[in-house]
Protein backbone atom coordinates (compact mmCIF):
# COMPACT_ATOMS: atom_id res chain seq x y z
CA UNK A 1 25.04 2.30 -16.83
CA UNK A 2 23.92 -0.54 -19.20
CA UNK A 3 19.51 0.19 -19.42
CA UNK A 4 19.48 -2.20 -22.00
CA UNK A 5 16.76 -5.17 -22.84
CA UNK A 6 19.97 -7.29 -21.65
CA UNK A 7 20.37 -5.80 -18.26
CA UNK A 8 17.08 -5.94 -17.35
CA UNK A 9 16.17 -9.36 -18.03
CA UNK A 10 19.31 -9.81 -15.86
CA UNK A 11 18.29 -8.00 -13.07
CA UNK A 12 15.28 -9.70 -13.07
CA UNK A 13 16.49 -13.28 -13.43
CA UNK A 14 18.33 -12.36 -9.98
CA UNK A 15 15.34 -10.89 -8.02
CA UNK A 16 13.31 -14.36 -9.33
CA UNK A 17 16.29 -16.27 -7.88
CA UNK A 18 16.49 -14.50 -4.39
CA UNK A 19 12.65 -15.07 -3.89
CA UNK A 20 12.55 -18.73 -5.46
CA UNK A 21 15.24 -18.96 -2.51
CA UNK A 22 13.91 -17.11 -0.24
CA UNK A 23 11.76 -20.45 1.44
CA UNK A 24 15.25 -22.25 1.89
CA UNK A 25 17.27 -19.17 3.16
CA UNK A 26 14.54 -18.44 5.65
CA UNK A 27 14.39 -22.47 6.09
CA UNK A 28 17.91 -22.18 7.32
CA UNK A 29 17.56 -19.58 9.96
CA UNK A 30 14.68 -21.98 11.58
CA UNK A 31 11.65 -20.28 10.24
CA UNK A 32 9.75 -22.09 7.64
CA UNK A 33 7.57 -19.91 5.78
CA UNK A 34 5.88 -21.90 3.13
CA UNK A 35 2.83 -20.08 1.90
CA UNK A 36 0.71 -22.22 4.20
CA UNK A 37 2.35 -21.15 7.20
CA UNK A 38 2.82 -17.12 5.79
CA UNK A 39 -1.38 -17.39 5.34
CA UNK A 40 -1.48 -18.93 9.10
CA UNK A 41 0.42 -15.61 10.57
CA UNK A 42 -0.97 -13.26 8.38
CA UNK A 43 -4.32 -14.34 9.39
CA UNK A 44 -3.82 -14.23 12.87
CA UNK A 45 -0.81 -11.00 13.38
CA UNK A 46 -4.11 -9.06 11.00
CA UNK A 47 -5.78 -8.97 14.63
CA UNK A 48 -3.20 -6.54 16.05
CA UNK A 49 -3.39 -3.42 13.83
CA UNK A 50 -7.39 -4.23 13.79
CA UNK A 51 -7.56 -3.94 17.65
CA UNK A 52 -5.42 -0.64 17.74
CA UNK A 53 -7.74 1.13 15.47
CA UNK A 54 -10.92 -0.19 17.54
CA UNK A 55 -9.78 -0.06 21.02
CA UNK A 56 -6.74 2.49 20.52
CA UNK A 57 -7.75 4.84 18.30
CA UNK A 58 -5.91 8.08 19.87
CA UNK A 59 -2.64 6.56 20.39
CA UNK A 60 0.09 8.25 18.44
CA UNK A 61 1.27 4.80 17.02
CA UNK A 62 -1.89 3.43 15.90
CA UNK A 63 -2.08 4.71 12.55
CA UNK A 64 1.39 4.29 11.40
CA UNK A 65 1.00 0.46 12.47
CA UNK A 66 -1.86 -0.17 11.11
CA UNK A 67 -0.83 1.75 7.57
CA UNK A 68 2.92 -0.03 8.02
CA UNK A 69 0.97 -3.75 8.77
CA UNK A 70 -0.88 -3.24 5.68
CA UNK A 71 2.15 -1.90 3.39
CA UNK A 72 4.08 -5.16 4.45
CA UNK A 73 0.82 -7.37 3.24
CA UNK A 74 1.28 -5.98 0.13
CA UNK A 75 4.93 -6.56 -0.21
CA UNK A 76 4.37 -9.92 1.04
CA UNK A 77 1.98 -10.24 -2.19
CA UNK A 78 3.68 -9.07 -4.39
CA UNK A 79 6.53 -11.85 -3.47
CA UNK A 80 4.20 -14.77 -3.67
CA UNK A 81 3.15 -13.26 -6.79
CA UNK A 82 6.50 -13.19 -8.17
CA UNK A 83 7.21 -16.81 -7.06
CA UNK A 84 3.96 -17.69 -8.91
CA UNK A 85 5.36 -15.73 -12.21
CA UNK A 86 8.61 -17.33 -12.18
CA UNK A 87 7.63 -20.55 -10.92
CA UNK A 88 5.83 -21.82 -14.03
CA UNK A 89 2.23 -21.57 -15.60
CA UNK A 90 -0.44 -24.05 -14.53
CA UNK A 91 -3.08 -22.07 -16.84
CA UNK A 92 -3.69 -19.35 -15.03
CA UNK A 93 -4.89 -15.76 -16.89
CA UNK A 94 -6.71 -12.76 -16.04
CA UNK A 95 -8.11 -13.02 -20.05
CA UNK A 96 -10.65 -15.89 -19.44
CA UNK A 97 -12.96 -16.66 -16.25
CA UNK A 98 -11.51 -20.22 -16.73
CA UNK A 99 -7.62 -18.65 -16.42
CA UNK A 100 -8.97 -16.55 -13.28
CA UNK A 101 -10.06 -19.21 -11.36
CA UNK A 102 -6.51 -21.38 -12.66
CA UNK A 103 -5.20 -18.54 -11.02
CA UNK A 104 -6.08 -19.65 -7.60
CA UNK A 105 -5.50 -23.18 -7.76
CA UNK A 106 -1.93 -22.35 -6.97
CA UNK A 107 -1.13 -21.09 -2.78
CA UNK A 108 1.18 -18.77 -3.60
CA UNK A 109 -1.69 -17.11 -5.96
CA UNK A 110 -4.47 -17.98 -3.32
CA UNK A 111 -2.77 -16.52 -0.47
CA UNK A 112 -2.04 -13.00 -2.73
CA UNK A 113 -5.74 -12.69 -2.78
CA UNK A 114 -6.06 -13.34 0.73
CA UNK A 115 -3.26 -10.39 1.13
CA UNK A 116 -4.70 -8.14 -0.83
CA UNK A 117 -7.82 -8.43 0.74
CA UNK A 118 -6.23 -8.13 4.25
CA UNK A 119 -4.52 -5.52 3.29
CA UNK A 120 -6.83 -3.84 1.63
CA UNK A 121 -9.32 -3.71 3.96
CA UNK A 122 -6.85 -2.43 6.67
CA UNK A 123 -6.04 0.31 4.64
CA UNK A 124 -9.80 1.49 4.24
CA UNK A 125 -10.20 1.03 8.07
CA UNK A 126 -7.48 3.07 8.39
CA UNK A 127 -8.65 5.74 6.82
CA UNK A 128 -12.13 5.69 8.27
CA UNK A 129 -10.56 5.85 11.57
CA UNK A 130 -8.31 9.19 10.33
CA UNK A 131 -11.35 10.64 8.92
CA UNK A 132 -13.29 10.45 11.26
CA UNK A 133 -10.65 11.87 14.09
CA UNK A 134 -10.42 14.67 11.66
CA UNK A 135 -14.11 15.30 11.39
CA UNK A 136 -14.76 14.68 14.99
CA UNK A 137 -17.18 11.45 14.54
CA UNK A 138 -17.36 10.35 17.76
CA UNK A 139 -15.57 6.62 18.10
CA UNK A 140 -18.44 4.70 19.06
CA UNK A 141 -20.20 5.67 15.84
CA UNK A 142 -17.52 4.38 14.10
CA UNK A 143 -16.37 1.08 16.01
CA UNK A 144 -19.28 -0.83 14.04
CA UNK A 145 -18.16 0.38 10.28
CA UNK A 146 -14.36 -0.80 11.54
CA UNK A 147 -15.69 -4.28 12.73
CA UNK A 148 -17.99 -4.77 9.51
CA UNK A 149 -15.05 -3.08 7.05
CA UNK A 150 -12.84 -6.53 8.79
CA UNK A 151 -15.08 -8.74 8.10
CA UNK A 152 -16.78 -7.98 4.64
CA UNK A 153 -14.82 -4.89 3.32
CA UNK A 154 -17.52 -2.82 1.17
CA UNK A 155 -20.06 -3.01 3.83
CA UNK A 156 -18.39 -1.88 6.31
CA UNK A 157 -17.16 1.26 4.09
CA UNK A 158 -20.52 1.98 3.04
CA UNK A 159 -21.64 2.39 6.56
CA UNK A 160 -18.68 4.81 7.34
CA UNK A 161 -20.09 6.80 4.59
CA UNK A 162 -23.56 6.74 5.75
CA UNK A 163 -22.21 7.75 9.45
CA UNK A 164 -20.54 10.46 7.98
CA UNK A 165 -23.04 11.51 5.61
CA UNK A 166 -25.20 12.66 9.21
CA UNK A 167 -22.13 14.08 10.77
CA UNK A 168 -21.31 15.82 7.37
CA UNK A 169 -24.48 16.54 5.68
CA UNK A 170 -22.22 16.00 1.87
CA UNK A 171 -21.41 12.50 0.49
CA UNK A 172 -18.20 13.87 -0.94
CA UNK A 173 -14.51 13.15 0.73
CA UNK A 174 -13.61 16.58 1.39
């Protein structure tokens, strides 16, 4: 097996191909997902794994959706990154506050910060709602931290640990 310089400039010169084509080949099949309309149903599907872990807690399947919704945000980044890498420069840079905000004058850019963020938050809400099955929190203490950790992230967080700082009496995470 060739591991060569070669190879893997090869390898990736396909992968940028596929996802440069993926628009068309999805175009094709009758869906049109343009980073417009991917923002659209990622901002709306979020709502599903976000209601599960507020008003579903104790079902069996709430977790693994929730974890699996936010695993496929991240994917879904790192593709419109990609696109964004192979699709040519328009100044962006994570070296200069000027390059940052280049960064997000692109969609495909602008929407992986809107992923990430999704996706990130969903994973901490996640986790708030496993921890605190596993400590025994009662749900209703924790139903405001999982609304506030939606809509501002580190706020919400913060109040989980506060909540379980009185059920807990330790600010550590063991």
């Amino acid at each position: 097996m060739n591991t060569g310089i070669g190879s893997i400039s090869t390898h990736i010169a396909t992968f940028a191909t596929i996802v440069s084509n993926t628009h068309y080949s999805l175009t094709s099949t009758g869906i049109d997902m343009t980073a417009d309309n991917f923002y659209w149903y990622a901002s709306i599907l979020i709502f599903v794994p976000w209601a599960l872990l507020i008003f579903a807690s104790q079902w069996k399947y709430t977790e693994p959706v929730a974890f699996g919704a936010a695993i496929i945000l991240l994917v879904a980044s790192a593709i419109f990154t990609f696109q964004y890498l192979v699709g040519g420069d328009e100044g962006g840079s994570f070296l200069s506050l000027e390059g940052f905000k280049n960064l997000f004058r692109n969609k495909e850019m602008l929407l992986t910060g809107w992923l990430n963020y999704l996706s990130f938050c969903l994973l901490v809400g996640t986790w708030q709602s496993h921890d605190a099955r596993q400590l025994k929190i009662g749900h209703v203490f924790v139903v405001p931290s999982l609304v506030l950790t939606m809509l501002t992230g580190p706020a919400g967080l913060l109040l989980y640990m506060v909540v379980r700082f009185f059920k807990t009496k330790k600010w550590d995470l063991k």
